[in-house]
Protein backbone atom coordinates (compact mmCIF):
# COMPACT_ATOMS: atom_id res chain seq x y z
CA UNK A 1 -132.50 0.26 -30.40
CA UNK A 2 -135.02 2.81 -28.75
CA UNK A 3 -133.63 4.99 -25.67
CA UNK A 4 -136.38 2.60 -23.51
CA UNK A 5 -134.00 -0.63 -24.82
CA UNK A 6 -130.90 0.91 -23.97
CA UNK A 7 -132.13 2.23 -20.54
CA UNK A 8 -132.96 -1.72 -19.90
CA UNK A 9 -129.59 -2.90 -21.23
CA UNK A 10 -127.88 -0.15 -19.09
CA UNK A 11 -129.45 -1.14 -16.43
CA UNK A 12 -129.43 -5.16 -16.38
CA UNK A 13 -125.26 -4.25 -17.44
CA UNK A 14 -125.71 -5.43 -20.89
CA UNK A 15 -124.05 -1.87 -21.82
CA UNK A 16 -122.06 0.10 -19.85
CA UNK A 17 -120.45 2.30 -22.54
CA UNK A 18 -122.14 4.77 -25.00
CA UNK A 19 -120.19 6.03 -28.18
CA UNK A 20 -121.32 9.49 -28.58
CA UNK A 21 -120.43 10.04 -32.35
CA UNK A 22 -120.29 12.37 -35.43
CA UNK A 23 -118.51 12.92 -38.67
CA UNK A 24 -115.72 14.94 -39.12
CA UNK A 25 -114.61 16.57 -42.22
CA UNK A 26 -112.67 13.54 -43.70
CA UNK A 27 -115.64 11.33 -42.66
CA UNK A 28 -113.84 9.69 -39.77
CA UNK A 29 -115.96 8.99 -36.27
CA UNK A 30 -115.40 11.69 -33.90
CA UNK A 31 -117.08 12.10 -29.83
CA UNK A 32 -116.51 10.83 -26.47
CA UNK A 33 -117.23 7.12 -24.68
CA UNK A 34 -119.68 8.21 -21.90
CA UNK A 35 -120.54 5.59 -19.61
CA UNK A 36 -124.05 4.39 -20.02
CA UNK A 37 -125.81 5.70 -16.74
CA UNK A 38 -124.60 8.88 -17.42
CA UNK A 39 -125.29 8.35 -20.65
CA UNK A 40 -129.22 7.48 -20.04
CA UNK A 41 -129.79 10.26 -17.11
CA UNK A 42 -128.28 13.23 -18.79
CA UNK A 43 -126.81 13.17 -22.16
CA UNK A 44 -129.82 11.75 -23.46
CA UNK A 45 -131.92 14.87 -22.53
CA UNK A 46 -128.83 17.57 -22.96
CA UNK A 47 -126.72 16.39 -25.62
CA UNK A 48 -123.13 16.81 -24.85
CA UNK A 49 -120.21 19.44 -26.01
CA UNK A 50 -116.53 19.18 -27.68
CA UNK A 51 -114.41 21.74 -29.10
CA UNK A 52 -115.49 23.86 -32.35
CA UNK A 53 -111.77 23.22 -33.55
CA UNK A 54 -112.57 19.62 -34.56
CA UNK A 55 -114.24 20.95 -37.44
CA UNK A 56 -111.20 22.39 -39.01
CA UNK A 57 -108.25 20.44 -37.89
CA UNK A 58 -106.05 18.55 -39.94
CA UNK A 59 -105.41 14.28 -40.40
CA UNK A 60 -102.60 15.24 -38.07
CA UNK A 61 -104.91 16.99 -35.59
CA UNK A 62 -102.87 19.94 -36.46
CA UNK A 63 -104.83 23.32 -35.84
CA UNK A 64 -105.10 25.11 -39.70
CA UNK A 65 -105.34 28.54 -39.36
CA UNK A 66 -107.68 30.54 -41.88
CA UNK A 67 -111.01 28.87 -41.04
CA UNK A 68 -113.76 31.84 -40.28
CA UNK A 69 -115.52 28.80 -38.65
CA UNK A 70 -113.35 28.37 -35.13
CA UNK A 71 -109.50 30.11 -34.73
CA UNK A 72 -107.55 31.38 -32.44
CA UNK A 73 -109.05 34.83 -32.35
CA UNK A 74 -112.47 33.41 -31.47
CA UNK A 75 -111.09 31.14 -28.88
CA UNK A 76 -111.97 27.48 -29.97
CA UNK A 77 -115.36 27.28 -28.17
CA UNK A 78 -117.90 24.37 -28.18
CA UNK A 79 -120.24 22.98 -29.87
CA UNK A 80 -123.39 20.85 -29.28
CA UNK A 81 -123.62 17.26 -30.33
CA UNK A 82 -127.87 16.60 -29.99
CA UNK A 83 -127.99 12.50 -30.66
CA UNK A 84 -130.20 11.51 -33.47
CA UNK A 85 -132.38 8.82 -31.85
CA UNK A 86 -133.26 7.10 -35.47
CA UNK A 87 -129.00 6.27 -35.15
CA UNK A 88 -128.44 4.34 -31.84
CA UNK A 89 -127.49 0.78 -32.66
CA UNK A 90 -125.60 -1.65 -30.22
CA UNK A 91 -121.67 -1.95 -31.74
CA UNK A 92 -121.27 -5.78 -31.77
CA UNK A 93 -117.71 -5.50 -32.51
CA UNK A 94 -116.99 -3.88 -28.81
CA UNK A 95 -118.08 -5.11 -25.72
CA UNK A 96 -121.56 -3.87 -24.00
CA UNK A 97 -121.17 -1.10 -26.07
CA UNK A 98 -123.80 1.08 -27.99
CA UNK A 99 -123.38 4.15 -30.58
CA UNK A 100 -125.66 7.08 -31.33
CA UNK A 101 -124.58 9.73 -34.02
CA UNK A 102 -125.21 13.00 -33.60
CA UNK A 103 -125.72 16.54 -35.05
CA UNK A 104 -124.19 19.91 -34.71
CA UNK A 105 -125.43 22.93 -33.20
CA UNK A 106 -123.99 26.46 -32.07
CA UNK A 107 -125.97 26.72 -29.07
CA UNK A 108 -129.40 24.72 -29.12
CA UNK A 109 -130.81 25.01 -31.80
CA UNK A 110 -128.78 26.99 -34.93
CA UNK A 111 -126.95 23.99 -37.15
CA UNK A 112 -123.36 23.95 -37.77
CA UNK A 113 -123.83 24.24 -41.47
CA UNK A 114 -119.83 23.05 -42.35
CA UNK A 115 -120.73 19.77 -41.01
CA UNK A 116 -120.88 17.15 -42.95
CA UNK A 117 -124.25 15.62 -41.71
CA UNK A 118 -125.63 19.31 -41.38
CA UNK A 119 -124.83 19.77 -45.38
CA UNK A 120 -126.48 16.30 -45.85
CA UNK A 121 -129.35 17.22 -44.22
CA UNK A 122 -129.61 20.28 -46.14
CA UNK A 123 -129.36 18.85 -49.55
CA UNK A 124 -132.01 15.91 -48.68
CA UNK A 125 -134.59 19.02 -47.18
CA UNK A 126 -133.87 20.93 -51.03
CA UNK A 127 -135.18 17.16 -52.57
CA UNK A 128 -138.32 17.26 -50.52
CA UNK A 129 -139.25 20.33 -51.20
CA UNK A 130 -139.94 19.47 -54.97
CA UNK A 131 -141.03 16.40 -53.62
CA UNK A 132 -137.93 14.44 -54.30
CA UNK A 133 -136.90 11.59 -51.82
CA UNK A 134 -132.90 10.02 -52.43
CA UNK A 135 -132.46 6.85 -51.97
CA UNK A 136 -128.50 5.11 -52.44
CA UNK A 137 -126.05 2.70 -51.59
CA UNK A 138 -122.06 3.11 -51.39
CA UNK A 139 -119.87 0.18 -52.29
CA UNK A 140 -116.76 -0.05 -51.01
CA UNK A 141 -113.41 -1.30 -51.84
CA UNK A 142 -110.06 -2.09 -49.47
CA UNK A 143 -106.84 -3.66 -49.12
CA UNK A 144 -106.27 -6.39 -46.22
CA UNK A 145 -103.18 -6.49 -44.89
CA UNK A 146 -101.56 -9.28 -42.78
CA UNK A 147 -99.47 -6.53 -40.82
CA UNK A 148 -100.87 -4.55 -37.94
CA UNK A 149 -101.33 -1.17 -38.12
CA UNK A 150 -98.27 -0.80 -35.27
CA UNK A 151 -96.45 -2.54 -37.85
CA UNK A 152 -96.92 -0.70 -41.19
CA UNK A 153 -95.83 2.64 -39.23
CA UNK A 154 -92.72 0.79 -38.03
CA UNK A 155 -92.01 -0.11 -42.07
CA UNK A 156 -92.85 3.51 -42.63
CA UNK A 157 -96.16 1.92 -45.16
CA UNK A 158 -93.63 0.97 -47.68
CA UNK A 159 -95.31 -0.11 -50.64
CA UNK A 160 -92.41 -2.81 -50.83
CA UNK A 161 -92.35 -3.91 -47.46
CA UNK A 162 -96.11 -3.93 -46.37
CA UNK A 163 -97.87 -7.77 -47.28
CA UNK A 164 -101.20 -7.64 -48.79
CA UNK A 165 -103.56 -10.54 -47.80
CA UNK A 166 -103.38 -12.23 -50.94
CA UNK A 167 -100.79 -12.89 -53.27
CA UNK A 168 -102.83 -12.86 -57.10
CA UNK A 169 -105.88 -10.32 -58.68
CA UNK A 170 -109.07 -12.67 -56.67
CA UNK A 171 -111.87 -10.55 -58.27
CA UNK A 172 -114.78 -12.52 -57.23
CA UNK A 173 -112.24 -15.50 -56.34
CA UNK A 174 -114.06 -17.61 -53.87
CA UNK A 175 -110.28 -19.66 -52.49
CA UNK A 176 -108.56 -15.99 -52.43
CA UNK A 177 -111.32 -14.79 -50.01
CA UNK A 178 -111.65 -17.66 -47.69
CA UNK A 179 -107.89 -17.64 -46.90
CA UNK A 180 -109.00 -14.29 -45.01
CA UNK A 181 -112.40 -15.61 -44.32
CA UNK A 182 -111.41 -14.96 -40.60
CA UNK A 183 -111.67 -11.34 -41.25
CA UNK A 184 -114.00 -10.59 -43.98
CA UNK A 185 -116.92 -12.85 -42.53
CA UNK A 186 -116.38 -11.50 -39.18
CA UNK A 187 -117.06 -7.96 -40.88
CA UNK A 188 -120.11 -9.37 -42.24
CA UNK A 189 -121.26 -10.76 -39.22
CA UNK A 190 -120.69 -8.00 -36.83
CA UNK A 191 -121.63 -5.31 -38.94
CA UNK A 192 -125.28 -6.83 -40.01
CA UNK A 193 -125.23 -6.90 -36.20
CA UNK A 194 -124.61 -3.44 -35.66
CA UNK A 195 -127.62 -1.86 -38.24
CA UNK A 196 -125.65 -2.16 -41.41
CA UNK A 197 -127.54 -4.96 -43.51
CA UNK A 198 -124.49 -6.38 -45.71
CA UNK A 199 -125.50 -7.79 -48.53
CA UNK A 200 -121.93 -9.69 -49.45
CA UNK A 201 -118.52 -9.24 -49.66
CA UNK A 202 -116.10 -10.57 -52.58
CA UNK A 203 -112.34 -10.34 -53.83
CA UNK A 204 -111.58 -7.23 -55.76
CA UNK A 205 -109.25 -6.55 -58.44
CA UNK A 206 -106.23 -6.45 -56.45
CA UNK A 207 -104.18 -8.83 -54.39
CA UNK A 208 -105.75 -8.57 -50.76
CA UNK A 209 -108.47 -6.37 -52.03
CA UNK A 210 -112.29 -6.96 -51.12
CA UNK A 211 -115.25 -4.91 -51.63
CA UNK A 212 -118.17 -4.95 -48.94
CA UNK A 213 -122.24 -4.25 -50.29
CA UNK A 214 -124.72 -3.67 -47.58
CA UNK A 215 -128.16 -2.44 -48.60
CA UNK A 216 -129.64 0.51 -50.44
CA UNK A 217 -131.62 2.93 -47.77
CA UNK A 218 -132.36 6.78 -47.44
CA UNK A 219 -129.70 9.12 -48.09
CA UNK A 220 -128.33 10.01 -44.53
CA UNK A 221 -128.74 6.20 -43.45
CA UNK A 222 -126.53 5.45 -46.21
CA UNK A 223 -124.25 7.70 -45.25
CA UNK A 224 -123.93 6.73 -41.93
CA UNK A 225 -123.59 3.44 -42.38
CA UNK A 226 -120.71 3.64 -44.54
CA UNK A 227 -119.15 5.81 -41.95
CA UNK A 228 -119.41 3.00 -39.70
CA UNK A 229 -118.23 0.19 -41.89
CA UNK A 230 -115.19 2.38 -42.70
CA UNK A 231 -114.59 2.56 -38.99
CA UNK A 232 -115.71 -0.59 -37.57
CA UNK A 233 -113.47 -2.68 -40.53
CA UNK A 234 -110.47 -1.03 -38.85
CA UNK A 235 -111.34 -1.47 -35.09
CA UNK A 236 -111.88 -5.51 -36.21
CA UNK A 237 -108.57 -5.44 -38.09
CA UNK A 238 -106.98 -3.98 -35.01
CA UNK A 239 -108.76 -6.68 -32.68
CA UNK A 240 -107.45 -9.49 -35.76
CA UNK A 241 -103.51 -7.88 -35.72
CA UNK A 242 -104.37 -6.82 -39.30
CA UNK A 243 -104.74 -3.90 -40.71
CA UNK A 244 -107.02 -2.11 -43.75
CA UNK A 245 -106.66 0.70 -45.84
CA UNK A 246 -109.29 2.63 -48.09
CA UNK A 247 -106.35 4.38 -49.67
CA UNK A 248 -107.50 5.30 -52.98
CA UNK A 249 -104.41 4.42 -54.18
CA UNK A 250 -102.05 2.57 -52.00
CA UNK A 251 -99.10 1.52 -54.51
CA UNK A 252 -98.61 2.21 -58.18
CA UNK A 253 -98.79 -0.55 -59.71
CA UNK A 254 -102.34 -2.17 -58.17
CA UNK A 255 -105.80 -1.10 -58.74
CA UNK A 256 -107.33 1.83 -56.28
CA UNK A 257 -109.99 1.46 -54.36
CA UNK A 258 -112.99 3.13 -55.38
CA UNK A 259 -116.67 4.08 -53.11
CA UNK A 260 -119.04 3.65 -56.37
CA UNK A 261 -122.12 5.40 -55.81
CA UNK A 262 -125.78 4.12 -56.87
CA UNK A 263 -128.13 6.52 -56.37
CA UNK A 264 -132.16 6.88 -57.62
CA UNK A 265 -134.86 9.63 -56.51
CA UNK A 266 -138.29 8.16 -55.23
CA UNK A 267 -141.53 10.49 -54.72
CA UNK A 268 -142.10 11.94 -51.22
CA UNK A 269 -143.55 8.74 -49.62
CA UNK A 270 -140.20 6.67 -50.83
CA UNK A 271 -143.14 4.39 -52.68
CA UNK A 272 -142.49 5.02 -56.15
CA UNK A 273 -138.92 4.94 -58.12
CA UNK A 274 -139.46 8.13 -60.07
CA UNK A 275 -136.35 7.26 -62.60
CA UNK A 276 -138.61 4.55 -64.20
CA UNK A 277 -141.93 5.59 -66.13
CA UNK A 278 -145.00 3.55 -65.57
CA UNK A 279 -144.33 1.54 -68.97
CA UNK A 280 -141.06 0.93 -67.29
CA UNK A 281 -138.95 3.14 -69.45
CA UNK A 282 -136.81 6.11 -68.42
CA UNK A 283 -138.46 9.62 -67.03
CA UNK A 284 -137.61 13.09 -67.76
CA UNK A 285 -136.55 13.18 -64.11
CA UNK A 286 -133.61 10.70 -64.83
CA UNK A 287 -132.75 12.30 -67.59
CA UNK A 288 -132.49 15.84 -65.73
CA UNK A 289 -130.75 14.16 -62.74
CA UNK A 290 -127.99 12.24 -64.68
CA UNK A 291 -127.70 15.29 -66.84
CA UNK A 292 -126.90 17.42 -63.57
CA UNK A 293 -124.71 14.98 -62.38
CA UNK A 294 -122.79 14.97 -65.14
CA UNK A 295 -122.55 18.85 -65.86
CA UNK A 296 -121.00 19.07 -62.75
CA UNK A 297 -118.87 16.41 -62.05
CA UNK A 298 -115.99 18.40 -62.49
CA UNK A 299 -116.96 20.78 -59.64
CA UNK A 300 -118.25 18.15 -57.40
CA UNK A 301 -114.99 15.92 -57.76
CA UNK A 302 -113.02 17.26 -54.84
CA UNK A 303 -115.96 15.35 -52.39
CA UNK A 304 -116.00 12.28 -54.61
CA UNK A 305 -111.93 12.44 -54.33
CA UNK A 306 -110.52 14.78 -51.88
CA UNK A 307 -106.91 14.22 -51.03
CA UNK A 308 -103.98 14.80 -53.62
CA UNK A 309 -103.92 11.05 -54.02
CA UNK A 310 -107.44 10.64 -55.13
CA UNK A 311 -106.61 11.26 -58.35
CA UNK A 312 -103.62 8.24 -58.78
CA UNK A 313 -106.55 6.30 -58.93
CA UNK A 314 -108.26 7.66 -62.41
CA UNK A 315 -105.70 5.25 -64.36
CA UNK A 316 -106.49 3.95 -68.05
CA UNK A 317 -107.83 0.80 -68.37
CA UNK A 318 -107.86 0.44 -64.30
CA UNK A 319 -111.64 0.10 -63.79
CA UNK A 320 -111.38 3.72 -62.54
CA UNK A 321 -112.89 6.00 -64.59
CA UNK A 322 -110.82 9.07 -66.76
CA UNK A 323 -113.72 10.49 -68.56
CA UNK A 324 -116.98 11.88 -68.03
CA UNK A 325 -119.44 10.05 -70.16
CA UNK A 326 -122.67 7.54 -69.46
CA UNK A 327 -123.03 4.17 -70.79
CA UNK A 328 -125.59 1.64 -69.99
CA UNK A 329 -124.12 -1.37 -67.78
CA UNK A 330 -120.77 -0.45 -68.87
CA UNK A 331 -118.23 -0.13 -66.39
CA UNK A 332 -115.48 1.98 -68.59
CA UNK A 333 -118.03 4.86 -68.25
CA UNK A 334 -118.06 7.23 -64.66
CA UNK A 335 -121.88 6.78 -64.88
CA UNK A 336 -122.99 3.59 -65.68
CA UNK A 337 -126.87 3.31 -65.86
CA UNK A 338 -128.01 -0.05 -64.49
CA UNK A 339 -131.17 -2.04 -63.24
CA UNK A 340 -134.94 -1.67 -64.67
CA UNK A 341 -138.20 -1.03 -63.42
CA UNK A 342 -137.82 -0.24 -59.39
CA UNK A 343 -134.20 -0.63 -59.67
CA UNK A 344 -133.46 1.66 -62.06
CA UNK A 345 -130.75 3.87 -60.70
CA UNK A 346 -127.49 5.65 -61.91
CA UNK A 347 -123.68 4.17 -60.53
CA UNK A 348 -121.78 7.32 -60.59
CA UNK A 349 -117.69 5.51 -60.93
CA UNK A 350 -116.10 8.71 -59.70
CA UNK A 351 -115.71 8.19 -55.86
CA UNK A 352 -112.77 7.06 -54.06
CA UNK A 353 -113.02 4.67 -50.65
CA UNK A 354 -111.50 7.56 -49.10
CA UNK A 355 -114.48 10.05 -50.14
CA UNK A 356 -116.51 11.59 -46.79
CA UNK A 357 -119.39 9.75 -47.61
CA UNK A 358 -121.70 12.83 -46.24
CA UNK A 359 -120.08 15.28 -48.45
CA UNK A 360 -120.20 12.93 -51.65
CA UNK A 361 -123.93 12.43 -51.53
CA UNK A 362 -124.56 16.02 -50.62
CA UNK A 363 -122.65 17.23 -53.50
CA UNK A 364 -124.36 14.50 -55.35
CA UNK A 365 -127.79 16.03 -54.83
CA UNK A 366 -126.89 18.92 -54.99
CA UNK A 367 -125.76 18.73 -58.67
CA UNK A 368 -128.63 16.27 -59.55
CA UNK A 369 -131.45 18.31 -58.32
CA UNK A 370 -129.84 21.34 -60.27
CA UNK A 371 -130.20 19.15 -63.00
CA UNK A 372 -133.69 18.62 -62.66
CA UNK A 373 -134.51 22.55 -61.24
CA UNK A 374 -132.52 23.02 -64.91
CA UNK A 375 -134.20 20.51 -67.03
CA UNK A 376 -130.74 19.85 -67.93
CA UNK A 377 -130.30 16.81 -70.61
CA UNK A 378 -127.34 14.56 -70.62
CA UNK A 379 -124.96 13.98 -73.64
CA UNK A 380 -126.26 11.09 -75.99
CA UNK A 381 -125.01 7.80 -74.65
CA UNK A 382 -121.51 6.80 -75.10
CA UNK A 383 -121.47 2.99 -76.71
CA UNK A 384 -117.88 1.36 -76.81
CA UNK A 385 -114.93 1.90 -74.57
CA UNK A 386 -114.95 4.97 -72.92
CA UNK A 387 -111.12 4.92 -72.07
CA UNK A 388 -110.68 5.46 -75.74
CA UNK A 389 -113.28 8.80 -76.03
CA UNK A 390 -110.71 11.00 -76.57
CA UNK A 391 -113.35 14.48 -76.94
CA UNK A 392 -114.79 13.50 -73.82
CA UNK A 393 -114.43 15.74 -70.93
CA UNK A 394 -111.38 14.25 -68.40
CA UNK A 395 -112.15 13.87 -64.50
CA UNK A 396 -109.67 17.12 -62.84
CA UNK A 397 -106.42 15.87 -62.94
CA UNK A 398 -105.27 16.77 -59.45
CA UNK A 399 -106.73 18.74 -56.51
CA UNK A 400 -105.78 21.48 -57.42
CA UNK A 401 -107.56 21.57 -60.93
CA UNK A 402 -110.45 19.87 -58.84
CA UNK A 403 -110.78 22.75 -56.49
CA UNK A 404 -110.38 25.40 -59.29
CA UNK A 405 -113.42 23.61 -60.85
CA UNK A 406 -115.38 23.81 -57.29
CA UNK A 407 -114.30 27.35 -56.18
CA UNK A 408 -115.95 28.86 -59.76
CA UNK A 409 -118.89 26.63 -59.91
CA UNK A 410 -122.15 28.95 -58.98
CA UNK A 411 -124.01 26.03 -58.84
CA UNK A 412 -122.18 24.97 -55.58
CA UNK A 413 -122.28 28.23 -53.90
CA UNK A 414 -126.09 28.52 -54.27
CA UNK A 415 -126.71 25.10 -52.94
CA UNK A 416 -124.02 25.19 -50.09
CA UNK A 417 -123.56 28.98 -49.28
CA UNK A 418 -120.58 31.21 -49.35
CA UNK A 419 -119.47 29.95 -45.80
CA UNK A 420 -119.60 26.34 -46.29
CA UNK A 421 -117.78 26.71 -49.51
CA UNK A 422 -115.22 29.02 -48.54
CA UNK A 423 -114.37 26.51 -45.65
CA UNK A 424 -114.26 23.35 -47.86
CA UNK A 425 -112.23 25.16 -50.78
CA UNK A 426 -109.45 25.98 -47.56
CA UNK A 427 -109.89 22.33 -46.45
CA UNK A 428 -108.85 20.92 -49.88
CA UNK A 429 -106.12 24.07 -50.80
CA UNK A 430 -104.80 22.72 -47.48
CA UNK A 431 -104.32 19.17 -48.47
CA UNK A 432 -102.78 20.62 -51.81
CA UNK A 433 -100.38 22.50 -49.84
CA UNK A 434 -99.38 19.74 -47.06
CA UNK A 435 -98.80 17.23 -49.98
CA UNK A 436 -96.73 20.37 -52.07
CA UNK A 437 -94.08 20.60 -48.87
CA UNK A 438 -92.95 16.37 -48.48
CA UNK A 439 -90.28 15.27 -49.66
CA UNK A 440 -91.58 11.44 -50.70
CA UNK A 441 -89.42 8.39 -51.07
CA UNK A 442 -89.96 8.55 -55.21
CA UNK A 443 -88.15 11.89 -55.38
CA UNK A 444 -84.75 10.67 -52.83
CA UNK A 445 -84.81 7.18 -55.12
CA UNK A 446 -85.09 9.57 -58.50
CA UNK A 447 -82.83 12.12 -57.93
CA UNK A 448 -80.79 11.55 -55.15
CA UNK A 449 -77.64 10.45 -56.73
CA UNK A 450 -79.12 11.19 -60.49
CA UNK A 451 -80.22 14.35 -59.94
């Protein structure tokens, strides 16, 4: 949709309502519902404020002290939200209602370089400039529940209490996934409505899990499009009296849900997969790319899996991956080299559904283009079950060890800067230290009367 389109649809009342949008830091949809003539006769030309402190509250909308960014001292000022007109789509889920994301400024024109979609676009300009052009595709996994989200808070989420949508494993079942065809297609249909081209959907590995595919694109479009399935598959579970979680681990005994990430690097024009050699084998440049990836997986983990429970999900055997290794089209490794020719491309295993899909891909780049920069080479390939390479190198095995990894990694702080990393290492040591203070139902059932 072009601002001309949405000035006619305001107009003939087709729209009336304008979702003014950007990331925050756990990827969720953040801005204001503007009504569309205001919309078209100001914000379009100005852009529009909100508070500097969204940046570095918590889940809870709790104000964290410690951020440099925005605090008490400085007052919690504004920022400015400039729309990015290649973004405005019409939501199909919501009545006469269109969305535009936006991005960050401090004043007009200075980026807010801790946001998420400012660090993207930072990472993507470092590509171009040795003439490298990122092109990917999330896939994403989540449960289905048949209770509302009122209802799992009343039943305090209780792993016990809450029912799935689906009683068996349906991994690819076609009769488990039309018993919640209601649901899933109507995610399909609205979404491929709304600018995200889905591809399919299918039954996952756990009872009442799916997984949604829409279509490979450009970095950033990526990005925000899986920002918006996240969002939109909960405002259509709401509207169904269901509910969905990307939990990366909801209960103990099921499979997580992962984010896998397929990513390849195409020349300037986006014309030419430059993974793939003319003779259709594989170039130095995927070598140096998968070779970056890997060397710092460790360091780039906290954006692949950023909350304490992230890392319930690296289980043995799970379809998660434990160690760091590559393997071609095998799905025990946490890279798993697939496709030929054009679609020759790398499926990094490591992120969660719950990853910030802006900071994963940065980070992603990031790492990858040091690779290349490096002319770093990967291990040899790993052939056989990875779960059982014991001297392979183990994803972190908490935040904690996760953000120990990030905090001393150089190659982070050159690509990101001393601010931004100093704010995302107090981001995750805050999630550490939330988690570090509950008491949790597993502790009052283990040592209550045993203890």
């Amino acid at each position: 949709m072009t601002l001309d389109d949405l000035r006619r649809q305001v107009g003939s009342g087709q729209v009336d309502t304008v979702l003014v949008v950007f990331p925050d830091l756990y990827g969720r949809l953040i801005g204001k519902r503007v009504t569309g003539r205001f919309f078209v006769d100001e914000t379009a030309h100005v852009g529009m404020h909100t508070c500097d402190y969204l940046l570095t509250v918590d889940m809870e909308m709790e104000v964290i002290e410690g951020y440099a960014f925005a605090n008490w001292q400085a007052g919690y000022g504004d920022v400015h939200c400039l729309p990015d007109w290649t973004t405005l789509r019409q939501v199909d889920w919501l009545d006469r209602t269109a969305l535009i994301f936006c991005d960050l400024h401090q004043g007009a024109e200075v980026p807010v370089a801790i946001a998420p979609r400012t660090m993207l676009h930072r990472q993507i300009e470092r590509c171009a400039a040795v003439g490298l052009h990122a092109r990917c595709a999330t896939e994403l996994e989540y449960y289905l529940f048949r209770d509302s989200y009122d209802e799992a808070r009343r039943k305090k989420y209780d792993g016990d209490d809450l029912e799935p949508w689906g009683a068996y494993i349906e991994d690819y079942h076609i009769l488990a996934g039309t018993k919640a065809e209601a649901y899933h297609g109507a995610v399909r249909r609205h979404m491929d409505a709304s600018g995200v081209p889905v591809e399919s959907s299918k039954g996952e590995w756990g009872p009442g899990q799916h997984e949604i595919n829409f279509r490979y694109d450009d970095a950033l479009k990526t990005a925000d499009r899986t920002a918006l399935l996240k969002h939109g598959c909960k405002e259509i579970a709401h509207q169904q009296d269901c509910s969905v979680s990307f939990m990366a681990k909801w209960r103990t005994d099921l499979a997580g849900s992962s984010g896998h990430l397929h990513l390849s690097m195409w020349d300037a024009a986006g014309q030419k997969n430059l993974f793939t050699t003319d003779s259709g084998g594989e170039s130095d440049t995927f070598r140096h790319f998968l070779g970056g990836w890997m060397a710092h997986a460790r360091a780039i983990s906290p954006f692949y899996a950023p909350y304490p429970n992230s890392y319930k999900r690296y289980v043995h055997q799970s379809w998660a991956p434990t160690a760091i290794a590559w393997s071609r089209d095998n799905r025990t490794a946490g890279f798993r080299v697939v496709g030929a020719g054009p679609s020759l491309r790398i499926e990094s295993r490591l992120p969660g559904a719950d990853a910030n899909p802006y900071l994963a891909i940065a980070a992603t780049l990031a790492a990858g283009l040091d690779g290349v920069q490096q002319r770093t080479e990967p291990p040899a390939e790993f052939i056989g079950d990875v779960y059982d390479g014991a001297d392979l190198p183990r994803i972190p095995a908490n935040l904690t060890e996760a953000t120990a990894e990030l905090s001393s990694s150089s190659m982070m702080r050159d690509a990101f800067g001393d601010e931004v990393l100093a704010h995302y290492l107090h981001f995750f040591h805050t999630e550490q230290r939330k988690f570090d203070t509950v008491v949790t139902n597993w502790e009052r059932a283990r040592y209550f009367e045993r203890g």
